[in-house]
Protein backbone atom coordinates (compact mmCIF):
# COMPACT_ATOMS: atom_id res chain seq x y z
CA UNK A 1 96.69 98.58 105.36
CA UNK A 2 97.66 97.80 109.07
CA UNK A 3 100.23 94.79 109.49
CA UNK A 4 97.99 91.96 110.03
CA UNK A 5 97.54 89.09 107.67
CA UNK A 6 93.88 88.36 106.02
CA UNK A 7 92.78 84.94 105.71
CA UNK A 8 94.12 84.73 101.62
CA UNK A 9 97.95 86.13 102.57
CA UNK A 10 98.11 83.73 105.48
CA UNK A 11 97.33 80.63 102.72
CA UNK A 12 99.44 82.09 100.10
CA UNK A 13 102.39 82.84 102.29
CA UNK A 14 101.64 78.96 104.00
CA UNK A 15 101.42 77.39 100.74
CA UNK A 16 104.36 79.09 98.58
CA UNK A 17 107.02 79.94 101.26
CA UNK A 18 106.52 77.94 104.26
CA UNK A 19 106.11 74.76 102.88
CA UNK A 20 106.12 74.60 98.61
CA UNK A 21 109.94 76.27 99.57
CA UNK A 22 110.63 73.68 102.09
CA UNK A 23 110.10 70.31 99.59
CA UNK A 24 107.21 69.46 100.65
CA UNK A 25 105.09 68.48 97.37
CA UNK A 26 102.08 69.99 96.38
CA UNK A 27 99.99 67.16 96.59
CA UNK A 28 100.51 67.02 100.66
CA UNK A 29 100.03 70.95 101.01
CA UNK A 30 96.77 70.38 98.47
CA UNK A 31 95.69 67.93 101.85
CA UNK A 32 96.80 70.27 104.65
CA UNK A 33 94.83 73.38 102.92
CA UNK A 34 91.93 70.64 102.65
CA UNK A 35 91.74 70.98 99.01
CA UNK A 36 89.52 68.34 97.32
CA UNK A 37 91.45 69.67 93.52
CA UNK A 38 95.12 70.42 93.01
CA UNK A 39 94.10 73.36 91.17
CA UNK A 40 93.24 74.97 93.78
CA UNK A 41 96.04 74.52 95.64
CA UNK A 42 97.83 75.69 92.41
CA UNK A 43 95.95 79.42 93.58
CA UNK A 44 97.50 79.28 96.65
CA UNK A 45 101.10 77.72 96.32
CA UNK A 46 102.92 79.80 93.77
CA UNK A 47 106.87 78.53 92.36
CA UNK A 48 109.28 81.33 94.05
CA UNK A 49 111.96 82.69 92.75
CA UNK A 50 113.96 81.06 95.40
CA UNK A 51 112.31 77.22 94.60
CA UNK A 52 112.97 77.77 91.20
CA UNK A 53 116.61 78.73 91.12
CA UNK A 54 117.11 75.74 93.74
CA UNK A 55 115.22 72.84 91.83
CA UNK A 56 117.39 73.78 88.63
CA UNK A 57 120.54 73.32 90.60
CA UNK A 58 119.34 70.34 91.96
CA UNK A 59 118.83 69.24 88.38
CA UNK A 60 121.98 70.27 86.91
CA UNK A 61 123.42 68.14 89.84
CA UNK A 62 121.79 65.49 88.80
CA UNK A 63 122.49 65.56 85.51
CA UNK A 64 125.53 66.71 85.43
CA UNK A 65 127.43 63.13 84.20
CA UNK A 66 124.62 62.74 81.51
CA UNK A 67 125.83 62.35 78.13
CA UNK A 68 124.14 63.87 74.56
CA UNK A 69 124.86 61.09 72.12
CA UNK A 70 123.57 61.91 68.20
């Protein structure tokens, strides 16, 4: 396969790492893809590694004073 992108791979990598990576939530990339269903814009924009590990530590961070009472 030469280096050129196909229509799907230029979506995917839009949805996932240019902007799902960059904050920007999935219901404003579901509009800029022109998606009349999230779900389909659930195809496209897949959770990175990368997004994951960083929305946990922004979690823990905002947790982190939260106390477990029993």
């Amino acid at each position: 396969m030469s280096g050129r992108l196909c229509y799907h791979q230029a979506r995917h990598s839009f949805a996932s790492l240019i902007t799902l990576e960059a904050g920007v939530p999935i219901e404003t990339i579901s509009r800029m893809l022109g998606h009349s269903d999230i779900t389909t814009t659930q195809v496209y924009a897949r959770v990175t590694p990368k997004k994951l590990f960083e929305d946990m530590d922004k979690y823990i961070e905002a947790t982190k004073d939260l106390k477990l009472i029993l």
